[in-house]
C-alpha atoms as a PDB file:
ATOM      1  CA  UNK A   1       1.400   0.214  -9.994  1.00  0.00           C
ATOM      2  CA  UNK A   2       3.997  -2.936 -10.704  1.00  0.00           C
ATOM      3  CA  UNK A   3       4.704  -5.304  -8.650  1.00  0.00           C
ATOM      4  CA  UNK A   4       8.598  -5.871  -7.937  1.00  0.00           C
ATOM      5  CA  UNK A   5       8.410  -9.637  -6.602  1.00  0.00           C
ATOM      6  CA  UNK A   6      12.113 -10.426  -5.647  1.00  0.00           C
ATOM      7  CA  UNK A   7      13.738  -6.851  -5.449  1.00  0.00           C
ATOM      8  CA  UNK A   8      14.966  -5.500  -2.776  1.00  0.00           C
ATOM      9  CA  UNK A   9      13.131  -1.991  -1.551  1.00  0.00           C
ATOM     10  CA  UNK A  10      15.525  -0.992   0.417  1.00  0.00           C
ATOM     11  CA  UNK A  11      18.243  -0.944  -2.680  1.00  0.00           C
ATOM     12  CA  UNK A  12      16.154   2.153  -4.004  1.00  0.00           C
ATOM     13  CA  UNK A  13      16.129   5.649  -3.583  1.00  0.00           C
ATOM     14  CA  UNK A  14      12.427   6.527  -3.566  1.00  0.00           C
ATOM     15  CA  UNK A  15      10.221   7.270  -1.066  1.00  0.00           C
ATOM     16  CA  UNK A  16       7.567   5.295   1.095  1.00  0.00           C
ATOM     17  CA  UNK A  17       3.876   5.418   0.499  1.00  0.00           C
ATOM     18  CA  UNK A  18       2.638   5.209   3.824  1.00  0.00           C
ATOM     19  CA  UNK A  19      -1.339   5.328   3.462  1.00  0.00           C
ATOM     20  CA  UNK A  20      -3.173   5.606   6.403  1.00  0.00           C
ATOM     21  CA  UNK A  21      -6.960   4.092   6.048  1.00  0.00           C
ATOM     22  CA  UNK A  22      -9.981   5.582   7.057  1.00  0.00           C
ATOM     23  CA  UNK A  23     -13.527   7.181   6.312  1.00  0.00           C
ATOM     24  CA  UNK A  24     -13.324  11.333   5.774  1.00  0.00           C
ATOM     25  CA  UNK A  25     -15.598  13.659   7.703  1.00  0.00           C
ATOM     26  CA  UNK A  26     -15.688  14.245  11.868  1.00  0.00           C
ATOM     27  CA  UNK A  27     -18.273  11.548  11.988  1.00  0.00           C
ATOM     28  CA  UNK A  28     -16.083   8.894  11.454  1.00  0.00           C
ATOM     29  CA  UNK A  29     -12.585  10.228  13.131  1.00  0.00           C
ATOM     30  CA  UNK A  30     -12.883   8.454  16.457  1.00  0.00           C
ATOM     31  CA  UNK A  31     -14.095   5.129  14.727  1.00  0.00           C
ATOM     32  CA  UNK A  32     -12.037   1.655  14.745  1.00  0.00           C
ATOM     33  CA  UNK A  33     -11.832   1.722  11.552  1.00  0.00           C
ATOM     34  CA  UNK A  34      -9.914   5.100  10.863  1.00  0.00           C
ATOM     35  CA  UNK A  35      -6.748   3.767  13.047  1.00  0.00           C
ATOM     36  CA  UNK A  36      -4.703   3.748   9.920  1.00  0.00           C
ATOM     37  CA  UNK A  37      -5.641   7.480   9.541  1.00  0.00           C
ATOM     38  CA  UNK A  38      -4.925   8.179  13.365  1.00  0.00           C
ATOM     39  CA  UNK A  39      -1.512   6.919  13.331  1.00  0.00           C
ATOM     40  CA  UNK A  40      -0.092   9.109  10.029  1.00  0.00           C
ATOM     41  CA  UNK A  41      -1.855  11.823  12.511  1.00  0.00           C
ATOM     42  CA  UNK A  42       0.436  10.930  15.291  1.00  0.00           C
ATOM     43  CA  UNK A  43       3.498  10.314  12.961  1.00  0.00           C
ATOM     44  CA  UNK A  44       3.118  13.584  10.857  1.00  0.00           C
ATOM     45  CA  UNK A  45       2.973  15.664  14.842  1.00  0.00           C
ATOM     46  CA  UNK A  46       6.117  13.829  15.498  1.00  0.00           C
ATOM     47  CA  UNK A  47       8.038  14.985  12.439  1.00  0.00           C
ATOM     48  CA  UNK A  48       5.943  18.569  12.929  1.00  0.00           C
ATOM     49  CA  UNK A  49       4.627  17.956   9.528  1.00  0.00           C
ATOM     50  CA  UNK A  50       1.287  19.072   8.427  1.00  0.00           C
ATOM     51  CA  UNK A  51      -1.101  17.820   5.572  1.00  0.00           C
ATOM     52  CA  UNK A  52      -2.287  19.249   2.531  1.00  0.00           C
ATOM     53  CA  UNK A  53      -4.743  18.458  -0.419  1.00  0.00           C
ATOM     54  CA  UNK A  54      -3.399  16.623  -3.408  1.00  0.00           C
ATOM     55  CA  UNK A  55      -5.189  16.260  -6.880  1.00  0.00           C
ATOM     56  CA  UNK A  56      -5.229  12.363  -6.315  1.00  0.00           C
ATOM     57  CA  UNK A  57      -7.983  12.442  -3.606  1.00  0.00           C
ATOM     58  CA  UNK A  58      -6.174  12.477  -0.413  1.00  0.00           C
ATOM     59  CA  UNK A  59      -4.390  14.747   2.081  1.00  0.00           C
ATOM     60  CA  UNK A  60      -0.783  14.781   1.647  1.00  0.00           C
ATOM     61  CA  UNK A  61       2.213  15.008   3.784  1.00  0.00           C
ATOM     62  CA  UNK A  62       5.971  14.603   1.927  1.00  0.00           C
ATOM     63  CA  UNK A  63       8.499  14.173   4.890  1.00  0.00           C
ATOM     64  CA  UNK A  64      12.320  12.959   5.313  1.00  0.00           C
ATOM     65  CA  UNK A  65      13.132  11.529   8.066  1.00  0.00           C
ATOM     66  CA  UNK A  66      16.317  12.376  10.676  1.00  0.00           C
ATOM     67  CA  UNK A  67      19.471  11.392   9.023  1.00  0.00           C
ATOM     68  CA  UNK A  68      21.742   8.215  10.406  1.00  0.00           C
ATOM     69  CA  UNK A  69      24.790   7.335   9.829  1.00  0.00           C
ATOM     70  CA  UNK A  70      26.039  10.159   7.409  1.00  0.00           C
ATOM     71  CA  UNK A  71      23.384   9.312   5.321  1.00  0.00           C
ATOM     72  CA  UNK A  72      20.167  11.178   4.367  1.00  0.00           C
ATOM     73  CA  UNK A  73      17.243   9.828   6.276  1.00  0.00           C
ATOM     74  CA  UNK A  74      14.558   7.792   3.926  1.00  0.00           C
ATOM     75  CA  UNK A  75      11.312   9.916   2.233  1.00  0.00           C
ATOM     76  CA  UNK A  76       8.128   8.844   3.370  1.00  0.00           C
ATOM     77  CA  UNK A  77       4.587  10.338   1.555  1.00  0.00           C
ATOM     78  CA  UNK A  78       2.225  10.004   4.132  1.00  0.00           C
ATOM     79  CA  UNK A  79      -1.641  10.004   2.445  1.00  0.00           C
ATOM     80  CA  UNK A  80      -5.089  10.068   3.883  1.00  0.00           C
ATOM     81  CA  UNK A  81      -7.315   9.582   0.740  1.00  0.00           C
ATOM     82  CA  UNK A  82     -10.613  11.512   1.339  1.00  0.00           C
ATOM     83  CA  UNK A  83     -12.651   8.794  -0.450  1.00  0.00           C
ATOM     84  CA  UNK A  84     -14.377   6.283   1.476  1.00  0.00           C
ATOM     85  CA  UNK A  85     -13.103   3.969   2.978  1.00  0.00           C
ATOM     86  CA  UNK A  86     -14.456   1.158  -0.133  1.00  0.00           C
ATOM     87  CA  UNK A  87     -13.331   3.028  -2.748  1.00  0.00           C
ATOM     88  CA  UNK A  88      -9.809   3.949  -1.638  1.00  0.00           C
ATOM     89  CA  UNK A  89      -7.555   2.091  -4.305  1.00  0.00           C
ATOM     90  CA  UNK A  90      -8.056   5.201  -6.600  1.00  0.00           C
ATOM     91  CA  UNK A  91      -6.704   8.019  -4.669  1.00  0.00           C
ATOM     92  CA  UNK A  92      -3.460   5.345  -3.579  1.00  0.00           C
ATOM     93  CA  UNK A  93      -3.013   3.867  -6.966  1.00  0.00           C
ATOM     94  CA  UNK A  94      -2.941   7.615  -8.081  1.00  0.00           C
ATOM     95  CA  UNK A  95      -0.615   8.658  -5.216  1.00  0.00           C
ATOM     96  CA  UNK A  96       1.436   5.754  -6.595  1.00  0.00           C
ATOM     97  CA  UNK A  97       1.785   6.936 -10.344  1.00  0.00           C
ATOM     98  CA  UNK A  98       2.466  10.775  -9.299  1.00  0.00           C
ATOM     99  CA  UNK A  99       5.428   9.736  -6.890  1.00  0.00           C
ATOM    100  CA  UNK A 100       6.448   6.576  -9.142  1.00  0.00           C
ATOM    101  CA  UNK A 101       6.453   4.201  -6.076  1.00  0.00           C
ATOM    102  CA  UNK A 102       6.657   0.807  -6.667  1.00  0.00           C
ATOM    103  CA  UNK A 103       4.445  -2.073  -4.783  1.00  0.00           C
ATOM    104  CA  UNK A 104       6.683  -3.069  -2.618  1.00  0.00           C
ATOM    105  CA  UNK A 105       7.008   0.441  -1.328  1.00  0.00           C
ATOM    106  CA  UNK A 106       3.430   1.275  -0.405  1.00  0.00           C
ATOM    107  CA  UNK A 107       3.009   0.564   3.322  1.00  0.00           C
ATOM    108  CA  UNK A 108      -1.087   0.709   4.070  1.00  0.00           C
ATOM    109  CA  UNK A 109      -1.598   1.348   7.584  1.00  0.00           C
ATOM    110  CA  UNK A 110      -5.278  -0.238   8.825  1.00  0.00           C
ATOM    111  CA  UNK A 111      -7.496  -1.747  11.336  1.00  0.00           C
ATOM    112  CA  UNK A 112      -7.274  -5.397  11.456  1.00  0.00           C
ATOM    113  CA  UNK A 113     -10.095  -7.737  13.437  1.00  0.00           C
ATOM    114  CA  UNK A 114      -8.465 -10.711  13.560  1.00  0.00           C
ATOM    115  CA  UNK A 115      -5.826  -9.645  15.394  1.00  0.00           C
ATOM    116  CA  UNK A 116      -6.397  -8.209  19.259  1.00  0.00           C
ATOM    117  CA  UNK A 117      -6.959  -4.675  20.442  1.00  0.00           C
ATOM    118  CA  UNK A 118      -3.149  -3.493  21.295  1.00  0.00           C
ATOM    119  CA  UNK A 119      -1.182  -5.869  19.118  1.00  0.00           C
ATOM    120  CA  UNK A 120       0.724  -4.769  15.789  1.00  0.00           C
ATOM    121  CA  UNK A 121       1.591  -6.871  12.735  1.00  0.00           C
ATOM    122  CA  UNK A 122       3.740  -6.056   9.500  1.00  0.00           C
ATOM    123  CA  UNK A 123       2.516  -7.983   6.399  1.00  0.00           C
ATOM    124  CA  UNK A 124       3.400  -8.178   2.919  1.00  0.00           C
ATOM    125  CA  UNK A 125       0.747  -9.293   0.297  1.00  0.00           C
ATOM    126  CA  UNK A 126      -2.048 -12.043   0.724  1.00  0.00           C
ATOM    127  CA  UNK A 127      -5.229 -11.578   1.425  1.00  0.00           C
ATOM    128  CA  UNK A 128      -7.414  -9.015   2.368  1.00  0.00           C
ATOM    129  CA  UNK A 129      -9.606 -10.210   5.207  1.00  0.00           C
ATOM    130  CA  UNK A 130     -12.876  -8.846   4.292  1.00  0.00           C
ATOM    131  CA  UNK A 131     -11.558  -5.351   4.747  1.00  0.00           C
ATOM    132  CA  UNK A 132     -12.645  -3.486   2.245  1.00  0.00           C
ATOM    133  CA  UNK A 133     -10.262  -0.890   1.661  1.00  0.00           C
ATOM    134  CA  UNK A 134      -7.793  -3.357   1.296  1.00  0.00           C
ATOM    135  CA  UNK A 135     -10.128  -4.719  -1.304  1.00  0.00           C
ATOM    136  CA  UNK A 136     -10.363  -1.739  -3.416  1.00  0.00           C
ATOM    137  CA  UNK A 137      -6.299  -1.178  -2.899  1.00  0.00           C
ATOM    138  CA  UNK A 138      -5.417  -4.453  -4.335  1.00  0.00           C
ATOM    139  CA  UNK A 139      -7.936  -4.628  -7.468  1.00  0.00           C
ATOM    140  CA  UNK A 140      -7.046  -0.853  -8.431  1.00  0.00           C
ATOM    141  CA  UNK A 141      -2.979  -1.810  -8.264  1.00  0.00           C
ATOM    142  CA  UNK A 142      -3.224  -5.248  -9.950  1.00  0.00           C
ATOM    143  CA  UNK A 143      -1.657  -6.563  -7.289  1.00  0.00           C
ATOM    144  CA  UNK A 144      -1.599  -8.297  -3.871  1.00  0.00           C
ATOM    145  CA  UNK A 145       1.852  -7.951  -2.908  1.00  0.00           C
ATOM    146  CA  UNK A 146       2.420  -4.351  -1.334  1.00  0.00           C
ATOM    147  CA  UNK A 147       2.822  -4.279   2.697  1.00  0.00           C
ATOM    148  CA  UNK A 148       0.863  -4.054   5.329  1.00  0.00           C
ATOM    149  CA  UNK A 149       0.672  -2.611   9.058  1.00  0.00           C
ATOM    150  CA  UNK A 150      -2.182  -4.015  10.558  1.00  0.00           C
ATOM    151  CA  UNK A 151      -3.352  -2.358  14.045  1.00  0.00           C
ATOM    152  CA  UNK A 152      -5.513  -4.803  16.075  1.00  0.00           C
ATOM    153  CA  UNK A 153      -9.286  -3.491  17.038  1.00  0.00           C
ATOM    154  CA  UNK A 154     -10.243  -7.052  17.697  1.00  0.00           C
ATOM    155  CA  UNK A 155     -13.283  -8.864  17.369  1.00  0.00           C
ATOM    156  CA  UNK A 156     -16.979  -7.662  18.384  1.00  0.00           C
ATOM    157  CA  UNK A 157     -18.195  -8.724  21.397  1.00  0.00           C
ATOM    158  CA  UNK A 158     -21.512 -11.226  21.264  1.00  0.00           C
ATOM    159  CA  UNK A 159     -23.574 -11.091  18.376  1.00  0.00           C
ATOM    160  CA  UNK A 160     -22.675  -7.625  16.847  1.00  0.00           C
ATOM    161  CA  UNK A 161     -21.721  -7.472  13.883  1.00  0.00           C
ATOM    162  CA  UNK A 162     -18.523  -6.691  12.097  1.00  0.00           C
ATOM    163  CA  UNK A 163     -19.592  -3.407  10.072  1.00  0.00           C
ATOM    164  CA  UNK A 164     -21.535  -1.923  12.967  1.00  0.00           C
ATOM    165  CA  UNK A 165     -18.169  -2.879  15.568  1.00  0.00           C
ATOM    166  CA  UNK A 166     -15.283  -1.307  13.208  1.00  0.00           C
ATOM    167  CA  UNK A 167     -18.132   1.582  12.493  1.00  0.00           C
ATOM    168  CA  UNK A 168     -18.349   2.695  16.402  1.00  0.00           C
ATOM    169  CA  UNK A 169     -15.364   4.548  18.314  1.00  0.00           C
ATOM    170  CA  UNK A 170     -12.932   3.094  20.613  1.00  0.00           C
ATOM    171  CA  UNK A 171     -14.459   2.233  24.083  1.00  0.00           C
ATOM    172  CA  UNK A 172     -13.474   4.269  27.206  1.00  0.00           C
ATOM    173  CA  UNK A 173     -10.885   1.841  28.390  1.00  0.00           C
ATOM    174  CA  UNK A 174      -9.445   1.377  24.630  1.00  0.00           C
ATOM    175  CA  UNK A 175      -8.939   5.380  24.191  1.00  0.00           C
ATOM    176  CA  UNK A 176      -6.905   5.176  27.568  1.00  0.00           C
ATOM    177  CA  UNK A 177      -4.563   3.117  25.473  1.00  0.00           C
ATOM    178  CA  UNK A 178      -4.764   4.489  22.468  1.00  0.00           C
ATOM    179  CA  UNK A 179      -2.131   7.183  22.422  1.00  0.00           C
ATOM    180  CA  UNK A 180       0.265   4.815  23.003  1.00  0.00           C
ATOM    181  CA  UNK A 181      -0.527   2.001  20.536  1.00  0.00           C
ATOM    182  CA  UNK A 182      -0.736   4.996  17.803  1.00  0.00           C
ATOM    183  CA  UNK A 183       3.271   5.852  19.241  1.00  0.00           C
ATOM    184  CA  UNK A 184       4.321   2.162  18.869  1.00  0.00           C
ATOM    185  CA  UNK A 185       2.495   2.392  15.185  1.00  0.00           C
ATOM    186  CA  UNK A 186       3.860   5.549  14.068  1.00  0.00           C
ATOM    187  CA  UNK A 187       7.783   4.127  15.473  1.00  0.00           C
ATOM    188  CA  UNK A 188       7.096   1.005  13.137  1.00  0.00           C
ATOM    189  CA  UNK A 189       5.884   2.686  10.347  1.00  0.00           C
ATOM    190  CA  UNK A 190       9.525   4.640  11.023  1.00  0.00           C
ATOM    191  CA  UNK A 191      11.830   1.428  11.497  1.00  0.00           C
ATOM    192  CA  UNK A 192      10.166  -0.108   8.286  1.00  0.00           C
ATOM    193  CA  UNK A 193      11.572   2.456   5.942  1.00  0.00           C
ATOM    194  CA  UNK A 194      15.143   3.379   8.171  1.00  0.00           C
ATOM    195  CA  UNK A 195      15.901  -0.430   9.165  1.00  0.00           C
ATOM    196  CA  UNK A 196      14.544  -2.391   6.420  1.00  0.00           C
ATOM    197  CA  UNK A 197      11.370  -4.248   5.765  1.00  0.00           C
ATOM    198  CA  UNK A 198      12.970  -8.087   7.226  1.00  0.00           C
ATOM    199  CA  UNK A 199      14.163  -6.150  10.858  1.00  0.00           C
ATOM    200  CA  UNK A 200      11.381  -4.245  11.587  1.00  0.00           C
ATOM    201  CA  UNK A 201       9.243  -7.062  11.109  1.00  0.00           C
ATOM    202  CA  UNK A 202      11.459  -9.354  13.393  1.00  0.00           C
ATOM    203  CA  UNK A 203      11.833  -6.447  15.664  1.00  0.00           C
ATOM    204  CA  UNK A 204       8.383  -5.627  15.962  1.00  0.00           C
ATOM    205  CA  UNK A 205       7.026  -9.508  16.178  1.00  0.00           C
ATOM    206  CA  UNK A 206       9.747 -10.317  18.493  1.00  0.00           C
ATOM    207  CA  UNK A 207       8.307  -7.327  21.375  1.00  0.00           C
ATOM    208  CA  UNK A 208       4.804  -8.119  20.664  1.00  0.00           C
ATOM    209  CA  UNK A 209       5.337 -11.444  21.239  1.00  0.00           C
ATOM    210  CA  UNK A 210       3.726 -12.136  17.561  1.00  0.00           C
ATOM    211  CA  UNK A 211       4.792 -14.039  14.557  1.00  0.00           C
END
């Protein structure tokens, strides 16, 4: 994957990697840490799109959205990779080869602990917070600088610890909440690709009140 420090994604043609992060299996569906995974499940039912297995290591969904303007709407490949969560760079950086998508076109949807339980932030490159599918993304593409949505879970409560909290479902009165965080997730993940990377980030820090 190549990094594209200066150019301007919307300029191109190709699609979106949208990867949603998670852990495969049942076990692990309700869990904090598969919100990135839970949202490309509520965006693919919106655009009645279904996934299927690709050779990469992940369940694929190729999608276009609505048209505007007399224009054809903007392609989005939506992945789950069906690694673990640690070892997810390889299925994305091989996503990323097959559909010739650039860094600055890979969107990684994920659960982020520093920021609150119902709040929404779009990134591009820095750090990866101790998450470690972030991690494994960044060393396996060479680079730092490919975007982020990051979906609040929070920060444990007392003394538990990080890997145990992102490990264990959403509570009761989080999963009353859920459906519509996942909405306002899958409608960014949307405006990203239609409106451009510098208004959906304005418009989605200037509702949540973030910066």
């Amino acid at each position: 994957m190549r990094s594209t420090t200066g150019h301007d994604p919307e300029a191109d043609s190709g699609p979106w990697l949208v990867v949603g992060l998670g852990n495969p299996g049942p076990g692990y569906a309700g869990n904090r840490h598969n919100a990135g995974a839970m949202v490309l499940d509520v965006l693919a039912a919106d655009l009645r799109e279904r996934f299927g297995r690709h050779r990469s290591g992940a369940e694929v969904a190729e999608v276009r959205l609505p048209p505007a303007g007399g224009q054809p709407g903007p392609r989005l490949v939506l992945a789950k990779p069906t690694s673990y969560m640690n070892v997810s760079g390889g299925p994305v950086s091989g996503l990323a080869r097959f559909f010739h998508v650039p860094a600055d076109r890979l969107l990684v949807v994920h659960d982020e602990l520093d920021i609150p339980f119902g709040e929404l932030r779009l990134k591009r490159g820095g750090g990866e917070g101790g998450h470690n599918g972030l991690r494994s993304i960044s060393a396996s593409a060479g680079t730092k600088d490919y975007c982020r949505l990051r979906f609040g879970i929070g920060r444990p409560p007392g003394r538990m610890d990080a890997a145990d909290y992102v490990l264990k479902d959403f509570s009761g009165a989080e999963r009353k909440e859920l459906p519509l965080l996942l909405g306002e997730a899958a409608e960014a993940v949307r405006e990203v690709a239609v409106l451009g990377w510098d208004r959906a980030q304005a418009r989605l820090h200037t509702v949540s009140g973030g910066t």
